[in-house]
Protein backbone atom coordinates (compact mmCIF):
# COMPACT_ATOMS: atom_id res chain seq x y z
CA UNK A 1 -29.84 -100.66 147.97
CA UNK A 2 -28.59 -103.22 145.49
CA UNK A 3 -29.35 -103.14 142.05
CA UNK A 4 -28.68 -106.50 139.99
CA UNK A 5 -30.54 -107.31 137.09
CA UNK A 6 -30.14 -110.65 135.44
CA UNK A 7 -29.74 -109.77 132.08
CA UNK A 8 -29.79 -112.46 129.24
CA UNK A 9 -27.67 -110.94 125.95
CA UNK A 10 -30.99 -109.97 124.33
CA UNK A 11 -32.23 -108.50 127.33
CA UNK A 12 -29.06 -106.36 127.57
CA UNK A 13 -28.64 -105.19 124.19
CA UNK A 14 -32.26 -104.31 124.29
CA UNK A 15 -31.17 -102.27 127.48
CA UNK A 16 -28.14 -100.90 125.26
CA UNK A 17 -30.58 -99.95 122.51
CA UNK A 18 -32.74 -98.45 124.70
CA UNK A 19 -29.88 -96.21 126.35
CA UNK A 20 -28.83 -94.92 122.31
CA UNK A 21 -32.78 -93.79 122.24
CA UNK A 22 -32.68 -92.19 125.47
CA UNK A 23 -28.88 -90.45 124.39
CA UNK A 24 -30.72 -88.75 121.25
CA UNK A 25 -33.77 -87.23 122.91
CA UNK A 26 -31.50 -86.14 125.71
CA UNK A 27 -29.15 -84.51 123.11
CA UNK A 28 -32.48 -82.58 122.01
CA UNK A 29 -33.49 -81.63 125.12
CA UNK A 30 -33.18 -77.74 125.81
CA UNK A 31 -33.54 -76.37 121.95
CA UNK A 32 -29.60 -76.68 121.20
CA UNK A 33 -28.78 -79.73 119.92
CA UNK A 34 -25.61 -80.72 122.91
CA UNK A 35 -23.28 -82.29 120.82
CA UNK A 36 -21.54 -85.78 120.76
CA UNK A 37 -17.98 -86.51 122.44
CA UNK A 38 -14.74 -86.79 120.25
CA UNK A 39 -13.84 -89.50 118.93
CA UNK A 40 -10.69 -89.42 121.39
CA UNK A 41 -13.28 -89.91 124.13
CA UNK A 42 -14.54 -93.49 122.96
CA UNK A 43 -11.26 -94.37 122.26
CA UNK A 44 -9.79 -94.11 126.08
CA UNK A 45 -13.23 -95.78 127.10
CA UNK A 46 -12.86 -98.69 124.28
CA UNK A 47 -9.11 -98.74 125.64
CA UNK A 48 -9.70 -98.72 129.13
CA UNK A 49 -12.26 -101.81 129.01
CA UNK A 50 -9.69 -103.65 127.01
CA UNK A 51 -7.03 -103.16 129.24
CA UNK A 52 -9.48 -104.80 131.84
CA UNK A 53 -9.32 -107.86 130.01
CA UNK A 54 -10.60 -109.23 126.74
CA UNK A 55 -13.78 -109.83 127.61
CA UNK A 56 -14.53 -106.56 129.14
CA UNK A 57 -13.44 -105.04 126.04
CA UNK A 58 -15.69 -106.84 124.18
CA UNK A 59 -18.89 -106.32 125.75
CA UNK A 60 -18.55 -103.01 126.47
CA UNK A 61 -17.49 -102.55 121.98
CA UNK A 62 -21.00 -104.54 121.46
CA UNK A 63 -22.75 -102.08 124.00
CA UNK A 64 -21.28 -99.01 122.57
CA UNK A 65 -22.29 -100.16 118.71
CA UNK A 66 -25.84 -101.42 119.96
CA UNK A 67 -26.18 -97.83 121.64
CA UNK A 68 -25.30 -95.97 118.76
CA UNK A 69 -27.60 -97.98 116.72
CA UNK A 70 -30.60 -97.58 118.92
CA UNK A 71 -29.77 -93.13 118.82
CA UNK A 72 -29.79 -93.59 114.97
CA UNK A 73 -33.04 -95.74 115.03
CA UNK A 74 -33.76 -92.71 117.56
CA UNK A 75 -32.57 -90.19 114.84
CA UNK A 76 -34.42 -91.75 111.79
CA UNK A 77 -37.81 -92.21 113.57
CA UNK A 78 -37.36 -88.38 114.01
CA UNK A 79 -36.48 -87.84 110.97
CA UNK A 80 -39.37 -89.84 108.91
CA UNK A 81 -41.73 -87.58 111.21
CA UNK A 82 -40.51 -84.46 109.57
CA UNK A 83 -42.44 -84.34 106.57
CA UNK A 84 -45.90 -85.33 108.33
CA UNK A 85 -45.04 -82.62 110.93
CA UNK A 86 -44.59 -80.05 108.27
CA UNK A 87 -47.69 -81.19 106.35
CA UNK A 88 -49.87 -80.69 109.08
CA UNK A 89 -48.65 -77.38 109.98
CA UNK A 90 -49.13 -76.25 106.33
CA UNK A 91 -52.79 -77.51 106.53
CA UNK A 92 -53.28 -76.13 109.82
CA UNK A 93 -54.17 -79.60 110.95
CA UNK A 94 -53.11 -81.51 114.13
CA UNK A 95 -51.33 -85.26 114.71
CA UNK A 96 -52.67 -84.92 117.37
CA UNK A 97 -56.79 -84.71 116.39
CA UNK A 98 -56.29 -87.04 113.50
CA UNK A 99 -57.31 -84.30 110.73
């Protein structure tokens, strides 16, 4: 099987948005929050792309900012739910009915 995609640069940092959305609920997944990798750990990948060549090194430092934007979109559309969600559970009311 090959997998190409022709990606314009909107199309792939949509993609790379998309992938910082998916990173947050996947962090949530299984009560614990799992949590994020050290710092040291970006820097070897940021390092390693670089040493690839310039270019490399810069598309994969736009990826990498574009995904962490998209988990904190991820993050704050979580966290603006919180006060509906604990509304309706004071009420005894549902999202999901409307009430």
């Amino acid at each position: 099987m090959i997998h190409h995609q022709e990606l314009t640069l909107v199309r792939f940092l949509r993609q790379q948005a998309r992938y910082g959305r998916g990173a947050y609920r996947f962090r949530l997944r299984g009560g614990a929050p799992r949590p994020l990798e050290s710092p040291a750990f970006y820097w070897s990948f940021l390092q390693g792309a670089f040493a690839e060549s310039l270019a490399v090194g810069l598309l994969v430092s736009v990826a990498q900012a574009v995904t962490a934007v998209g988990f904190a979109s991820a993050w704050a559309a979580e966290r603006a739910r919180w006060p509906r969600l604990k509304r309706s559970r004071r009420s005894g009311s549902s999202l999901r009915d409307g009430s």
